[in-house]
Each structure stands twice: as C-alpha cells, then as structure tokens.
C-alpha atoms as a PDB file:
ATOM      1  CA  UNK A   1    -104.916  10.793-230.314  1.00  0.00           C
ATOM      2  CA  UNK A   2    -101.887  10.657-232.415  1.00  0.00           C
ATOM      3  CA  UNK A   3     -98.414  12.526-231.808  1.00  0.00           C
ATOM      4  CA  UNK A   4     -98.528  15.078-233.735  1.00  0.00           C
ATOM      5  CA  UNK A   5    -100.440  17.259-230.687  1.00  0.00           C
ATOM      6  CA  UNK A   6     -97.142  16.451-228.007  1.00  0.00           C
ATOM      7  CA  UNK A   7     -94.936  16.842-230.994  1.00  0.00           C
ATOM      8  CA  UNK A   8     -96.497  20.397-231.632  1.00  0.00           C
ATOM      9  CA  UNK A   9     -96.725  21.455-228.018  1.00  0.00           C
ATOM     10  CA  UNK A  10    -100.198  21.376-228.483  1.00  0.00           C
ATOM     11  CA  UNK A  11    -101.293  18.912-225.453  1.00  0.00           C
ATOM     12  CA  UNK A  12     -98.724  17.135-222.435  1.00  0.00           C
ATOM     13  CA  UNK A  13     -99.117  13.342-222.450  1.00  0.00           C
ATOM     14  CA  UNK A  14    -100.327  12.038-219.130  1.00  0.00           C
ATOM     15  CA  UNK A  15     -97.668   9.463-217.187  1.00  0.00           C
ATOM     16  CA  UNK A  16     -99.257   6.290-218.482  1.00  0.00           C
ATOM     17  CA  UNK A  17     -98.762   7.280-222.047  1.00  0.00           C
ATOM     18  CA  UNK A  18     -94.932   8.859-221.257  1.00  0.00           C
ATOM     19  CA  UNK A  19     -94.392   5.099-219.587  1.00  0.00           C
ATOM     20  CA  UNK A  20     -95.882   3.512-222.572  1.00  0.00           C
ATOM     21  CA  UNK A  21     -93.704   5.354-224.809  1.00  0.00           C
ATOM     22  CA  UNK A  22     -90.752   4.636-222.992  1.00  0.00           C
ATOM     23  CA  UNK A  23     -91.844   0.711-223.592  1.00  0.00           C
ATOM     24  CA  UNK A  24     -92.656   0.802-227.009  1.00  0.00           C
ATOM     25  CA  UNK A  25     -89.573   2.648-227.364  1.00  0.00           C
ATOM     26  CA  UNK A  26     -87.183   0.295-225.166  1.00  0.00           C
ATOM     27  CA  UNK A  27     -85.848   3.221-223.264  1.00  0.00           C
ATOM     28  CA  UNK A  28     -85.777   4.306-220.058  1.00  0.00           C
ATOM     29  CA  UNK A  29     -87.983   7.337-218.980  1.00  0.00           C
ATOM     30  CA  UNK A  30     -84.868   9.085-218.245  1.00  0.00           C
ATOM     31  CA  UNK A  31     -83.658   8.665-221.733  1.00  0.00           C
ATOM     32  CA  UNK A  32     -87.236   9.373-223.420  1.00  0.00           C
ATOM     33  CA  UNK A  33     -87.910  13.317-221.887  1.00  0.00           C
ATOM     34  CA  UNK A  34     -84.135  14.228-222.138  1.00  0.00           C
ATOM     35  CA  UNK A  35     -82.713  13.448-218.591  1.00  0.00           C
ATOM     36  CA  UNK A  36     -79.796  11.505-219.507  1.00  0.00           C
ATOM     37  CA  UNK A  37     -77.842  10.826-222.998  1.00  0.00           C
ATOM     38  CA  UNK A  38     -77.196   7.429-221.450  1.00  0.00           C
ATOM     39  CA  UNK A  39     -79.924   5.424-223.792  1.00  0.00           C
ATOM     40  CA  UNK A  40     -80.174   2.214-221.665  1.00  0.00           C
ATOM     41  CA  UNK A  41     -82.624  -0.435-223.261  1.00  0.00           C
ATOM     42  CA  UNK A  42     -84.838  -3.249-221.914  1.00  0.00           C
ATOM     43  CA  UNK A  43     -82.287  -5.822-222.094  1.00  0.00           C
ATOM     44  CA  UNK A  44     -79.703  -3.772-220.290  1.00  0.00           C
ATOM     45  CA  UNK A  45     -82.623  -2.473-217.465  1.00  0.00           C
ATOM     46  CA  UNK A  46     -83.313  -5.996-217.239  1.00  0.00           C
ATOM     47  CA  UNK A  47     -79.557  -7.111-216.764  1.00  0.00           C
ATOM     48  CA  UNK A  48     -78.975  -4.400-214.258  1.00  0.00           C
ATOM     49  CA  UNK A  49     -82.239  -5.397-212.558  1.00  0.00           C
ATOM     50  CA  UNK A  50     -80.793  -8.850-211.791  1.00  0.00           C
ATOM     51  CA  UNK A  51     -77.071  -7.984-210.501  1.00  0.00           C
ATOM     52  CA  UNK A  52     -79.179  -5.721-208.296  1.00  0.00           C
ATOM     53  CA  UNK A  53     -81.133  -8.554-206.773  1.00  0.00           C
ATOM     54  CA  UNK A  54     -77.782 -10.802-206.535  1.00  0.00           C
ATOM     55  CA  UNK A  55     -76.493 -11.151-202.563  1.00  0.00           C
ATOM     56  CA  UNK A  56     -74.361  -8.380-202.328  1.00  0.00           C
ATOM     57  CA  UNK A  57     -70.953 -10.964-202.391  1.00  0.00           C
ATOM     58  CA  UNK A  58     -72.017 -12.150-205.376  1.00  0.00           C
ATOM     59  CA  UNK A  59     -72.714  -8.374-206.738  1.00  0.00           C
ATOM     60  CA  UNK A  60     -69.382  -7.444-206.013  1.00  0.00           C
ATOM     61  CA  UNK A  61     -67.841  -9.986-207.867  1.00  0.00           C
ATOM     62  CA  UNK A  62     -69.478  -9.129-210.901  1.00  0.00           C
ATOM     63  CA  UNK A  63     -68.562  -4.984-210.644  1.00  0.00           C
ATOM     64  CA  UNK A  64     -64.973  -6.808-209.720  1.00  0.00           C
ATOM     65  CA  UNK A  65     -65.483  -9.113-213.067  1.00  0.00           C
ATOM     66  CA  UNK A  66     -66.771  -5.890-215.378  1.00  0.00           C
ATOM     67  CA  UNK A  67     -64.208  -3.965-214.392  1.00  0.00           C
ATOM     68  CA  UNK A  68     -61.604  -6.201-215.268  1.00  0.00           C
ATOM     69  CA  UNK A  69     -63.458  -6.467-218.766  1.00  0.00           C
ATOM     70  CA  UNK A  70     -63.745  -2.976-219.483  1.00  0.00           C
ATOM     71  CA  UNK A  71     -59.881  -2.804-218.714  1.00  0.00           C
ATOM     72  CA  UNK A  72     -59.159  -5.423-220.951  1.00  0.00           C
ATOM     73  CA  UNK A  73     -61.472  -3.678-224.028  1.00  0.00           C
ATOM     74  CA  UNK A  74     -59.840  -0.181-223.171  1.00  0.00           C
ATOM     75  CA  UNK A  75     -56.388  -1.757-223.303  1.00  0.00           C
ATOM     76  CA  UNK A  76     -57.228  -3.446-226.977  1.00  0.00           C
ATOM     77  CA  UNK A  77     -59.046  -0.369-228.099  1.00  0.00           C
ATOM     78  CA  UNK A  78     -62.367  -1.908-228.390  1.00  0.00           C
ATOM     79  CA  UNK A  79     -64.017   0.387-226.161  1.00  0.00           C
ATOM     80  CA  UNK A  80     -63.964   4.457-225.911  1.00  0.00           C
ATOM     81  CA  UNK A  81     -62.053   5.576-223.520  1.00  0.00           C
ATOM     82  CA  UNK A  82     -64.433   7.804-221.093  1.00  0.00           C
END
C-alpha cells in the first residue's frame, strides 16, 4: 500500500509501519506524528543513547562539559539563544 491512503485519511498505519517510518525517516516517533518540534535524528538518538549508559560520574561530567560548550557558542553567537 502506498501513502497516499494515510496521507488522505483514508486508512491509520499500524505501529510497525509508524516505527518504520520513523527509521526510514531518521526521526524519532515523537517527531514523526507531531509530539515534539524537537527533530532529533539517528545519530543524535544514538549519542544520547550512549551518555545514558555512561556510569553516572562519568555522565555528569559530560552535562558539566556541554554546558560549558553551549556557554561558550551562546557567548560567540554561534548558537540561538533559547
């Protein structure tokens, strides 16, 4: 079945197809049915997946280490200031 039918309203994809989506897409499911304007892709899932599994000494240091960075990037203008 193409997408024309969930584009139209016509038929509700099942889960699987919603994940698949989501993975052909490189979005988060979140992101793909409108939960969140934050669009957070594979890589970045996959980054925040592994700071999660860090001991949390070692997770600290890296919010400490961010934090810091975003500082810095606000400070030179290189990031928007939220």
């Amino acid at each position: 079945m193409g997408i024309g039918r969930y584009e139209r309203g016509e038929v509700k994809p099942s889960i699987e197809v919603v994940i698949r989506m989501a993975d052909a897409l490189e979005v988060s499911l979140d992101f793909l049915v409108g939960k969140t304007e934050l669009e957070l892709d594979s890589s970045t899932i996959k980054r925040i997946q592994e700071v999660a599994k860090l001991p949390e000494q070692e997770k600290q240091q890296v919010f400490r280490y961010s934090m810091h960075l975003f500082g810095i990037l606000k400070r030179e203008k290189l990031m928007p200031n939220k």
